[in-house]
C-alpha atoms as a PDB file:
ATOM      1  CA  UNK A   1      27.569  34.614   4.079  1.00  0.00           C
ATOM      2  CA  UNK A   2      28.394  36.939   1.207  1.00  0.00           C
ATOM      3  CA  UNK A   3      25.139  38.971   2.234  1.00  0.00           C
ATOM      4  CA  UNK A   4      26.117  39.268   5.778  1.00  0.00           C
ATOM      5  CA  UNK A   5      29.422  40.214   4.680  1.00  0.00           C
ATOM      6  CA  UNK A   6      28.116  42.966   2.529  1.00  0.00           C
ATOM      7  CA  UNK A   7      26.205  44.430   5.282  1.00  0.00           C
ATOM      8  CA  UNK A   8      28.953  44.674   7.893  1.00  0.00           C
ATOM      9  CA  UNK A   9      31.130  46.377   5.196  1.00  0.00           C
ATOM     10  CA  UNK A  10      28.464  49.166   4.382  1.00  0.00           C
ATOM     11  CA  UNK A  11      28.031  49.550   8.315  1.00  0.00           C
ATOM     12  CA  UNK A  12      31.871  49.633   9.111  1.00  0.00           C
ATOM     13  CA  UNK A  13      32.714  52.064   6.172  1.00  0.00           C
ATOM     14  CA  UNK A  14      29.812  54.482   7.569  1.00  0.00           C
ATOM     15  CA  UNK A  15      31.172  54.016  11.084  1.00  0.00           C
ATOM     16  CA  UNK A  16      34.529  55.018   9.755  1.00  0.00           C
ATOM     17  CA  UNK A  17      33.191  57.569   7.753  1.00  0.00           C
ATOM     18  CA  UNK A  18      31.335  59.462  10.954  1.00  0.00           C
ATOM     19  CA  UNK A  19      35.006  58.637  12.770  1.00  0.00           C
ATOM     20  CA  UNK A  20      36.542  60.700  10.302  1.00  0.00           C
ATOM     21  CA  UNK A  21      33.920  63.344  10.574  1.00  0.00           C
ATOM     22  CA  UNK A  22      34.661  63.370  14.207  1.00  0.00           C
ATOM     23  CA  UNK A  23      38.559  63.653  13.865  1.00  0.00           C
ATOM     24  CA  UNK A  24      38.243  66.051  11.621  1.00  0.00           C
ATOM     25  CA  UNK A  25      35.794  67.859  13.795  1.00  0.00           C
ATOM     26  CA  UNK A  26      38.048  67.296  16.629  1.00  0.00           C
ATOM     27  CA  UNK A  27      41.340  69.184  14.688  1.00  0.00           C
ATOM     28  CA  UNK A  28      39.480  72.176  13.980  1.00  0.00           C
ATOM     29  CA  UNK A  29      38.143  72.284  17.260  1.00  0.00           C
ATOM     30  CA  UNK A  30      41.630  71.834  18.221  1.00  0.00           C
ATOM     31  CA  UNK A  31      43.136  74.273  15.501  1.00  0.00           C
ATOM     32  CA  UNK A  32      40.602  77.135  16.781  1.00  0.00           C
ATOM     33  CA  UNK A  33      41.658  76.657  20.463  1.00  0.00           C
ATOM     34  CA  UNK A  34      45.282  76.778  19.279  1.00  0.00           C
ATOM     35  CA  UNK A  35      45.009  79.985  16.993  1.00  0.00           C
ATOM     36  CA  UNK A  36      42.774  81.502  19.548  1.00  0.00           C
ATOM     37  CA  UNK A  37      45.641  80.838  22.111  1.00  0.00           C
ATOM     38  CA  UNK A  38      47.851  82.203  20.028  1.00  0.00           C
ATOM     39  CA  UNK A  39      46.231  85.618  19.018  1.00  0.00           C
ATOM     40  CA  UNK A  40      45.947  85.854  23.501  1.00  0.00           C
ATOM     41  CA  UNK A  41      49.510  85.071  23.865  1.00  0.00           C
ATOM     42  CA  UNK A  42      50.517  87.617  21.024  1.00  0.00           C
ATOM     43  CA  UNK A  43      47.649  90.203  22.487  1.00  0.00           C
ATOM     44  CA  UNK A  44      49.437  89.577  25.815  1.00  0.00           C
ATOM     45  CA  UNK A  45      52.802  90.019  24.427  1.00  0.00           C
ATOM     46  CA  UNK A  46      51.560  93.258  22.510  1.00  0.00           C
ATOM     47  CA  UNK A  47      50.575  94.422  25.646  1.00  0.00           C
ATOM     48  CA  UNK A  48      53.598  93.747  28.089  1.00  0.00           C
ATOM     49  CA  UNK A  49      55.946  95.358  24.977  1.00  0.00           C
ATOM     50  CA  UNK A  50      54.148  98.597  25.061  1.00  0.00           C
ATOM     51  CA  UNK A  51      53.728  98.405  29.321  1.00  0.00           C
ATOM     52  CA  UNK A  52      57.582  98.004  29.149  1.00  0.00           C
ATOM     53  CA  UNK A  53      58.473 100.908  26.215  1.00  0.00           C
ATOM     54  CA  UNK A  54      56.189 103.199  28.536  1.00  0.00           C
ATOM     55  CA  UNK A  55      58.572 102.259  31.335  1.00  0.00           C
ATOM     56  CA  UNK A  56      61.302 102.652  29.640  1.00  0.00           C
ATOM     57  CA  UNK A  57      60.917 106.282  28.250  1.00  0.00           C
ATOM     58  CA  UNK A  58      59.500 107.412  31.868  1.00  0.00           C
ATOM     59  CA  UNK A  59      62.885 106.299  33.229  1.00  0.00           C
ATOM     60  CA  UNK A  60      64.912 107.585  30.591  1.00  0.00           C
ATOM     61  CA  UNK A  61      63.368 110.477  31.089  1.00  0.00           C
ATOM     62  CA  UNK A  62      63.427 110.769  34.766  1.00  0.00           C
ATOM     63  CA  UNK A  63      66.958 110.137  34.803  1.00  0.00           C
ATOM     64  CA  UNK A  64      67.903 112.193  31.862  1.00  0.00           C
ATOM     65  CA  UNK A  65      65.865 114.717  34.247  1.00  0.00           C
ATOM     66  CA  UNK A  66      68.197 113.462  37.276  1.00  0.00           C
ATOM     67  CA  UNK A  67      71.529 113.959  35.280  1.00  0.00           C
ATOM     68  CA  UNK A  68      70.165 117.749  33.938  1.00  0.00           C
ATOM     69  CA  UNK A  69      69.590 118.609  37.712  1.00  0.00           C
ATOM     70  CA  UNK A  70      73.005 117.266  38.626  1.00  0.00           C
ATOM     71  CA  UNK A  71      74.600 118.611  35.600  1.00  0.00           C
ATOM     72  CA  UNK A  72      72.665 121.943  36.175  1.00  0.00           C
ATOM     73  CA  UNK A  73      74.224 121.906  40.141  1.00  0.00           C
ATOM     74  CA  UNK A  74      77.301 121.260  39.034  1.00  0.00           C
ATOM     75  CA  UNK A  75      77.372 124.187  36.483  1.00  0.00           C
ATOM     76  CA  UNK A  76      76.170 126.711  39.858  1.00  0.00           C
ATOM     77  CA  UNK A  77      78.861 125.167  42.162  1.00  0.00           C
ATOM     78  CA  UNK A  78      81.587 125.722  39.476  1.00  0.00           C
ATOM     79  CA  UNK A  79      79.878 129.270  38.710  1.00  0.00           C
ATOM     80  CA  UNK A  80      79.942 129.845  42.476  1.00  0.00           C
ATOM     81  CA  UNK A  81      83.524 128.703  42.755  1.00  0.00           C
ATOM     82  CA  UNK A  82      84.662 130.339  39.916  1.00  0.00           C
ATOM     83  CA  UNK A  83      82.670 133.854  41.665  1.00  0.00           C
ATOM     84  CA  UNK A  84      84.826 133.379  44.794  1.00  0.00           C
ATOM     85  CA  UNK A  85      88.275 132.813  43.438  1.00  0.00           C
ATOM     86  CA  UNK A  86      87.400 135.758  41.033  1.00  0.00           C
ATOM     87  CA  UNK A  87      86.242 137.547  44.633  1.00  0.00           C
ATOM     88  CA  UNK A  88      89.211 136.779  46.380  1.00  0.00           C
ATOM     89  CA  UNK A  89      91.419 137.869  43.568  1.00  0.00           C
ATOM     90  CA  UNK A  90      89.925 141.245  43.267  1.00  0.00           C
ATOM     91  CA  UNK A  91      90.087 141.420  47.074  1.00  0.00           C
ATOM     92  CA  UNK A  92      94.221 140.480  47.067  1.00  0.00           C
ATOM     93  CA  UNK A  93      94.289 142.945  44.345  1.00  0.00           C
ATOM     94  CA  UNK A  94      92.557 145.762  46.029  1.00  0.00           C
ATOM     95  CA  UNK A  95      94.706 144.783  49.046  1.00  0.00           C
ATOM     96  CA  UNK A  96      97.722 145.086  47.472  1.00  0.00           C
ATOM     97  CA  UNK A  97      96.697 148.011  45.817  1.00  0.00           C
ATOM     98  CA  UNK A  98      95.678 149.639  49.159  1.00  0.00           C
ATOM     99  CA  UNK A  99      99.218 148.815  50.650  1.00  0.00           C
ATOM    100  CA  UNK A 100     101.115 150.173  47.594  1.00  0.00           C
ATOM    101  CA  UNK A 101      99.205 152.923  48.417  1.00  0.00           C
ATOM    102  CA  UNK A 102     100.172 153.430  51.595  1.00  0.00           C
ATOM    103  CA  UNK A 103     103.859 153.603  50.699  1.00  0.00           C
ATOM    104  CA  UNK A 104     105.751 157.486  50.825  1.00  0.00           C
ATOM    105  CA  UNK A 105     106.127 158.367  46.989  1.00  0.00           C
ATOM    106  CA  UNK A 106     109.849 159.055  47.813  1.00  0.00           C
ATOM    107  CA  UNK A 107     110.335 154.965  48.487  1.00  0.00           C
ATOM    108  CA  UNK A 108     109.043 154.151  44.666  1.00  0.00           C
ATOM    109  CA  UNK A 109     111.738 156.222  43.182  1.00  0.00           C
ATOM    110  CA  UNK A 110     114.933 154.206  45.536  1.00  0.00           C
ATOM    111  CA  UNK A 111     116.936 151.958  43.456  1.00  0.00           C
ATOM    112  CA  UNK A 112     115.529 148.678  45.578  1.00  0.00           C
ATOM    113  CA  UNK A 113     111.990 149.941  44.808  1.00  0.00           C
ATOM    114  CA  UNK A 114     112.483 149.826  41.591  1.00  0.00           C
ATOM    115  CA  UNK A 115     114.270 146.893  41.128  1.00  0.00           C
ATOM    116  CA  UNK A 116     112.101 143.913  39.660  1.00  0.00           C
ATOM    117  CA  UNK A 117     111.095 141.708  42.937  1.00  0.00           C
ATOM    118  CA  UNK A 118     112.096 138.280  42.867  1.00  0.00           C
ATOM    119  CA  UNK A 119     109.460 135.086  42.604  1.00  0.00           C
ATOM    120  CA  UNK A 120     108.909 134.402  46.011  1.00  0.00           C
ATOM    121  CA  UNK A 121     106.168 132.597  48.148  1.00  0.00           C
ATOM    122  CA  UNK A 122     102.147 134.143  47.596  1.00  0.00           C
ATOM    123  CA  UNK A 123     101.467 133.513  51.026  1.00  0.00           C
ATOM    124  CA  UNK A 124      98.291 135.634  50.543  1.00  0.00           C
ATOM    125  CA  UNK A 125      97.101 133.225  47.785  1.00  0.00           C
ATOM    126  CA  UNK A 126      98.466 130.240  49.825  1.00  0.00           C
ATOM    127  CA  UNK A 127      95.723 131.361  52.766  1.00  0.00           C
ATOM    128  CA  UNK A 128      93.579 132.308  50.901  1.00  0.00           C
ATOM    129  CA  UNK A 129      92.650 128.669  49.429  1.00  0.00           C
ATOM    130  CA  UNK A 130      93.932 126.080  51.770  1.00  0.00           C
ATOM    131  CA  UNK A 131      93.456 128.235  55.476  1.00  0.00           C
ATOM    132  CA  UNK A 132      90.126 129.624  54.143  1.00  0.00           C
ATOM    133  CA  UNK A 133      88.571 133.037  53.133  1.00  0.00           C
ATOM    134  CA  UNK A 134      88.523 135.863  55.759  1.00  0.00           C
ATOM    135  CA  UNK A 135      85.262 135.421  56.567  1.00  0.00           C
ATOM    136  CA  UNK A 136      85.785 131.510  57.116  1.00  0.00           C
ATOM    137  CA  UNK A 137      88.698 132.026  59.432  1.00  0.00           C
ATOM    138  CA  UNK A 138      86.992 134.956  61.838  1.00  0.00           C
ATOM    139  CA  UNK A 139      83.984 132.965  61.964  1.00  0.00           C
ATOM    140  CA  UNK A 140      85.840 129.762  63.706  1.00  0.00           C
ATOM    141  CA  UNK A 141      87.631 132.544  65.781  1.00  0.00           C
ATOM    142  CA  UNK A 142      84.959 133.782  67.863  1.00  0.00           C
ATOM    143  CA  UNK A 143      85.276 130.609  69.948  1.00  0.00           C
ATOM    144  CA  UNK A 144      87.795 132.267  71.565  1.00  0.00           C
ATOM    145  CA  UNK A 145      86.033 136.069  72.047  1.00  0.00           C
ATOM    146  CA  UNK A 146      84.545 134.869  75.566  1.00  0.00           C
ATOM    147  CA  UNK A 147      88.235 134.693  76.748  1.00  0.00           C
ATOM    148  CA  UNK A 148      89.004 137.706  75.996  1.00  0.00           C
ATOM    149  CA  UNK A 149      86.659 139.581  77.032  1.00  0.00           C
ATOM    150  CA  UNK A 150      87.637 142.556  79.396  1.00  0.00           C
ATOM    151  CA  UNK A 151      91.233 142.343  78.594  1.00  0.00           C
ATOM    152  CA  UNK A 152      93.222 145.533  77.887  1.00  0.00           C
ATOM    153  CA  UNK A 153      96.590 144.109  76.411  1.00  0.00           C
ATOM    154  CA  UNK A 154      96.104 141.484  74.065  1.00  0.00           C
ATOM    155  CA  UNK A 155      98.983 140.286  71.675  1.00  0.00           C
ATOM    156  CA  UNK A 156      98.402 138.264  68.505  1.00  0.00           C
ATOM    157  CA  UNK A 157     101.364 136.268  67.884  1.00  0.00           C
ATOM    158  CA  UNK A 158     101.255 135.560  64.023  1.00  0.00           C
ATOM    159  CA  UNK A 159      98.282 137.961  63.320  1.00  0.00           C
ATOM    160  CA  UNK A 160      98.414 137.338  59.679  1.00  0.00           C
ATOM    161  CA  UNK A 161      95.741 139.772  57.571  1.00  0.00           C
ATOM    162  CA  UNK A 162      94.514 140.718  60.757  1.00  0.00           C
ATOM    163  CA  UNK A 163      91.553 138.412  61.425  1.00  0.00           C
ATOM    164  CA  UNK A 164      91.760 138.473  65.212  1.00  0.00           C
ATOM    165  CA  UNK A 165      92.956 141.577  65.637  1.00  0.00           C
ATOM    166  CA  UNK A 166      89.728 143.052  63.738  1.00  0.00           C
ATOM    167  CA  UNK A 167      87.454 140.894  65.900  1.00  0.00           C
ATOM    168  CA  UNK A 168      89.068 142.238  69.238  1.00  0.00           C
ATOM    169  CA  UNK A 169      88.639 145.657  67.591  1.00  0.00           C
ATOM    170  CA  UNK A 170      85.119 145.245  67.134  1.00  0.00           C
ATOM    171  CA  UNK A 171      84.748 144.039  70.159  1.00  0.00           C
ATOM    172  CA  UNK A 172      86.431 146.942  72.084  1.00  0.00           C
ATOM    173  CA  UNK A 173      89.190 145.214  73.247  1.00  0.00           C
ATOM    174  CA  UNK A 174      92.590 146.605  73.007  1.00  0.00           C
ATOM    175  CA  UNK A 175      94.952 144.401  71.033  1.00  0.00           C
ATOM    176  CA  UNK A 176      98.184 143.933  68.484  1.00  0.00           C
ATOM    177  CA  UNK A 177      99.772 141.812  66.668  1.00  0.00           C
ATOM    178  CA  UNK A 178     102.905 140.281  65.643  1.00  0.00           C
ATOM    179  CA  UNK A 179     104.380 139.210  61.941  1.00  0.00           C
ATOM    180  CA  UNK A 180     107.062 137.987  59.923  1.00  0.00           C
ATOM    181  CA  UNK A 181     105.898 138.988  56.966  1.00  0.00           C
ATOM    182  CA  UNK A 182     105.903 142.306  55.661  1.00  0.00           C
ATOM    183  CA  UNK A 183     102.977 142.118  53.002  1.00  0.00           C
ATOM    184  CA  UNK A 184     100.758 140.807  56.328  1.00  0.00           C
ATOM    185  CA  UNK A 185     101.713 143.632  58.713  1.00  0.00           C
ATOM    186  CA  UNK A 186     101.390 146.338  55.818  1.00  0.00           C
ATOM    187  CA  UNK A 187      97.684 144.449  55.261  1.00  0.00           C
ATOM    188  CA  UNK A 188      97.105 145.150  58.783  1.00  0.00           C
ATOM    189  CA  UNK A 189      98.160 148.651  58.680  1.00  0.00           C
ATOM    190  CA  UNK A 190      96.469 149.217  55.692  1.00  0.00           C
ATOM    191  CA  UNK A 191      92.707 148.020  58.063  1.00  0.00           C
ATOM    192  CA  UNK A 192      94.037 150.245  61.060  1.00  0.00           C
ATOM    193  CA  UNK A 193      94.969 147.750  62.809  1.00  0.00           C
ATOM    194  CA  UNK A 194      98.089 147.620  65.450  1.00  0.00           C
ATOM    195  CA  UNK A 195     100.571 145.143  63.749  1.00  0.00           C
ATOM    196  CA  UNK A 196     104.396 145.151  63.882  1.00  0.00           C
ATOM    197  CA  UNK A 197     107.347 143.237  61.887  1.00  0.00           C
ATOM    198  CA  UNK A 198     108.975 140.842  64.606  1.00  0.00           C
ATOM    199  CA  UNK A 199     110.043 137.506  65.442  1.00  0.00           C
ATOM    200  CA  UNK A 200     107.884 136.436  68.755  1.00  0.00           C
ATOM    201  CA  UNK A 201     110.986 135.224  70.672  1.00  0.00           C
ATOM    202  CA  UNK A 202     112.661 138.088  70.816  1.00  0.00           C
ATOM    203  CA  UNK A 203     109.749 140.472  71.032  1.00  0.00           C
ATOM    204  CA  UNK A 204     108.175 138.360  73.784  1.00  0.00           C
ATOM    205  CA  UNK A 205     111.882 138.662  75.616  1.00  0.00           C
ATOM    206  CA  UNK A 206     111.643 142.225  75.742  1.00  0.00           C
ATOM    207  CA  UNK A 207     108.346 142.914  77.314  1.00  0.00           C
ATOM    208  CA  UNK A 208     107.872 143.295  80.837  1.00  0.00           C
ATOM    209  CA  UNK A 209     107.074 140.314  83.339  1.00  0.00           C
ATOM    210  CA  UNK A 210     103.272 140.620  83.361  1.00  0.00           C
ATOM    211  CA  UNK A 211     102.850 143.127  80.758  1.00  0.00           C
ATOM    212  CA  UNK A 212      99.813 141.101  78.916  1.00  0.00           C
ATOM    213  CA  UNK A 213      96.653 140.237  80.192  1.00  0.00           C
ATOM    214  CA  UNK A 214      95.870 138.069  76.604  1.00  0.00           C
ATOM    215  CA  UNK A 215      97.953 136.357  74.216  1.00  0.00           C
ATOM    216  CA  UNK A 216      96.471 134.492  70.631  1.00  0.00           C
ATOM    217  CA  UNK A 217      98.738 132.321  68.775  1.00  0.00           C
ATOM    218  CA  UNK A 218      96.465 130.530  65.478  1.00  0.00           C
ATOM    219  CA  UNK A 219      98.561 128.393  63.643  1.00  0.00           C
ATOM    220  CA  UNK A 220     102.216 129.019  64.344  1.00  0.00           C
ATOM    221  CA  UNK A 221     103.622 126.662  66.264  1.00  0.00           C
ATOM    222  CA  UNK A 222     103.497 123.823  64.205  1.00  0.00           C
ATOM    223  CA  UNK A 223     105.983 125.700  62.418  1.00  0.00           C
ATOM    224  CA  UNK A 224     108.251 125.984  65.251  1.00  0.00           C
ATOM    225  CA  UNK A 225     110.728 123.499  65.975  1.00  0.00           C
ATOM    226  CA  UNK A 226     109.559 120.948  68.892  1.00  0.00           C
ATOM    227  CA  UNK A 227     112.439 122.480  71.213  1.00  0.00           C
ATOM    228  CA  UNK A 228     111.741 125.926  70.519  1.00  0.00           C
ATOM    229  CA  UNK A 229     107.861 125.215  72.072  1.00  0.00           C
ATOM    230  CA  UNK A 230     108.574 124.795  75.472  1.00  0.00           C
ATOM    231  CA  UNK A 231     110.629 128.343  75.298  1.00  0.00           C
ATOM    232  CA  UNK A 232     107.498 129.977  73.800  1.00  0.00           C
ATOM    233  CA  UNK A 233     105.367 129.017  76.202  1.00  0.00           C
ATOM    234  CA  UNK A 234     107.766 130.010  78.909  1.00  0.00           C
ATOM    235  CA  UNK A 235     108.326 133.527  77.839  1.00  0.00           C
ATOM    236  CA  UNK A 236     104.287 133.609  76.956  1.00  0.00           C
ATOM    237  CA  UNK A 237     103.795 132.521  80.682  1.00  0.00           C
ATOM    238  CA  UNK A 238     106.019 134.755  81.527  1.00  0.00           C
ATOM    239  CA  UNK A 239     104.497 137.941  80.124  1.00  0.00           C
ATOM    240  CA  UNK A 240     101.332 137.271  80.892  1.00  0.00           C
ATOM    241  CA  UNK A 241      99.485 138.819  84.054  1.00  0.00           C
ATOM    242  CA  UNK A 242      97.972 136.960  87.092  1.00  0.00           C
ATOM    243  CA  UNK A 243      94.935 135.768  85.782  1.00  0.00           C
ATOM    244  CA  UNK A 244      95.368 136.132  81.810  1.00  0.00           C
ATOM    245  CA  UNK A 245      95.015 133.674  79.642  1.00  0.00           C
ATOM    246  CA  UNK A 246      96.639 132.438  76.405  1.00  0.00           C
ATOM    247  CA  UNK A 247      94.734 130.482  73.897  1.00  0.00           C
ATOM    248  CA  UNK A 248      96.960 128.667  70.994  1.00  0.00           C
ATOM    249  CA  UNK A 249      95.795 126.966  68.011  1.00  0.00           C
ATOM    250  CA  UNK A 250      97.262 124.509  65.472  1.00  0.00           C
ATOM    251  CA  UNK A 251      95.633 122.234  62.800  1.00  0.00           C
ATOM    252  CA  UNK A 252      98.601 119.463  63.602  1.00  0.00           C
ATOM    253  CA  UNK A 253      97.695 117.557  67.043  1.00  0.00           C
ATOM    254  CA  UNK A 254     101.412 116.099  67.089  1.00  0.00           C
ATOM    255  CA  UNK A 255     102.848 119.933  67.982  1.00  0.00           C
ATOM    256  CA  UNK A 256     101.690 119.378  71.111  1.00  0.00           C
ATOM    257  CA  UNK A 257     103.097 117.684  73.783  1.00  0.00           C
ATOM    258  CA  UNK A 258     100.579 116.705  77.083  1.00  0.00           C
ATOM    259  CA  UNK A 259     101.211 119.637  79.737  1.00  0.00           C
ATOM    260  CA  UNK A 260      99.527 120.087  83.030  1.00  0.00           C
ATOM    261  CA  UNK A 261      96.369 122.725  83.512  1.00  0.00           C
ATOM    262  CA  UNK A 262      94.972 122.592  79.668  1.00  0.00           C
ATOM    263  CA  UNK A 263      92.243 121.685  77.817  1.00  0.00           C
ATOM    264  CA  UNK A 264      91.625 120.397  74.201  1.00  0.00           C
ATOM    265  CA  UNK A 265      88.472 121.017  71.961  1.00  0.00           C
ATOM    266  CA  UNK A 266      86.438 118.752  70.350  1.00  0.00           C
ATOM    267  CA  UNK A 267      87.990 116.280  67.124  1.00  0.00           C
ATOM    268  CA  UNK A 268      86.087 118.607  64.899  1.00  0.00           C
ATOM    269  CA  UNK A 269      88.006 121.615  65.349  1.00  0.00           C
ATOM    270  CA  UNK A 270      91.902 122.118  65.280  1.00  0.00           C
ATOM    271  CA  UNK A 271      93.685 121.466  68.042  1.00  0.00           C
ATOM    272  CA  UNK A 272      93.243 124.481  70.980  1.00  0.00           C
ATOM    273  CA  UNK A 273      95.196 125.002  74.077  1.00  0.00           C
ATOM    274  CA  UNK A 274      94.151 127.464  76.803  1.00  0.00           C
ATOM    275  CA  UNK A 275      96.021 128.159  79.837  1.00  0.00           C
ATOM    276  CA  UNK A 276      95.824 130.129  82.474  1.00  0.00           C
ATOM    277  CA  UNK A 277      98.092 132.399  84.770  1.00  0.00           C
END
């Protein structure tokens, strides 16, 4: 018995001894999976940190690229801005200067010449920005050439620095103007052009019945009270000849009121009436 015994001890303690071998075995197999799996996840992680950093610094750059261009446009559409109010400036200057030089020498030395002028109203300014340059303003008149054509007495009620009148001047056709204010008829002078200093009711009141063949009113009567309209058009209709035509244009759609035989442009344009007599 104590033989037998002895042998299944030796045998068991080798058989735990080659069990322990194993295990052991078994951890560092398991140990070199793990660090192995390690060093890939922190090769992989290496990897997607420097794909990411290479991301990032193309984007920062392409939009630190984006805001230069914008900031770069910017800079050109101030610089362009800042070109045309410095253009239309000089040009009111040069205009001004052109009208003072129109004026006899003997009017300078009067006592209300040289009296300091009071702060008034820059209506040239006042165009200038919010009805548009000169160029602006003739270019969204020649809608209205092809009316006009092969008229020989055209009146431009309100001709203001003259736009129309120069475009019916180039265009051969006979034509003046009408103005309340002094600095825009002495403009108009000052370009050749026909204008006069008077009110349009009055004016209109003492032409003949059928004395025009073309009347242009831009931008006038929506500064005319609404029961003053109706007598405009009256003595316009009036004046005109069979067959003429007046064409009348406001920004503000609520100065008109709906009247038989006219027509009304497209939303994208200010508000246009043309009738004819």
């Amino acid at each position: 018995m104590r033989d037998h015994w002895a042998g299944w001890r030796v045998e068991w303690e080798h058989k735990l001894q080659l069990n322990e071998v194993q295990f052991l075995r078994s951890v560092a197999d398991l140990q070199g999976a793990f660090q192995h799996r390690v060093t890939l996840m922190e090769a992989s992680h290496r990897d997607l940190m420097r794909t990411h950093n290479v991301d990032f610094h193309a984007a920062l750059e392409r939009h630190a690229f984006d805001i230069q261009k914008r900031l770069w446009a910017d800079l050109e559409k101030m610089h362009t801005e800042i070109e045309r109010i410095i253009h239309s400036e000089l040009r009111l200057v040069r205009q001004r200067a052109q009208i003072a030089a129109t004026v006899p020498a003997e009017a300078a030395l009067t006592p209300a010449a040289t009296a300091p002028a009071p702060l008034g109203f820059d209506y040239a300014r006042f165009a200038e920005r919010f009805r548009g340059t000169e160029e602006y303003v003739t270019a969204g008149q020649q809608f209205y050439l092809p009316y006009f054509e092969g008229s020989k007495n055209v009146l431009d009620i309100g001709c203001g620095r003259g736009e129309f009148l120069k475009m019916m001047r180039d265009a051969g056709i006979p034509a003046r103007g009408i103005e309340l204010g002094a600095e825009s008829v002495a403009l108009c002078r000052a370009q050749g052009l026909d204008a006069e200093l008077a009110d349009a009711f009055p004016y209109l009141a003492a032409l003949p019945e059928g004395s025009l063949d073309g009347i242009f009113c831009s931008q006038v009567v929506e500064h005319l009270p609404p029961e003053r309209l109706p007598e405009l058009i009256r003595l316009c209709a009036g004046r005109l000849a069979p067959g003429g035509v007046i064409a009348i244009e406001t920004p503000i759609r609520s100065a008109w009121r709906s009247s038989p035989r006219t027509s009304i442009s497209t939303p994208r344009t200010p508000a246009r009436r043309r009738i004819r007599c």
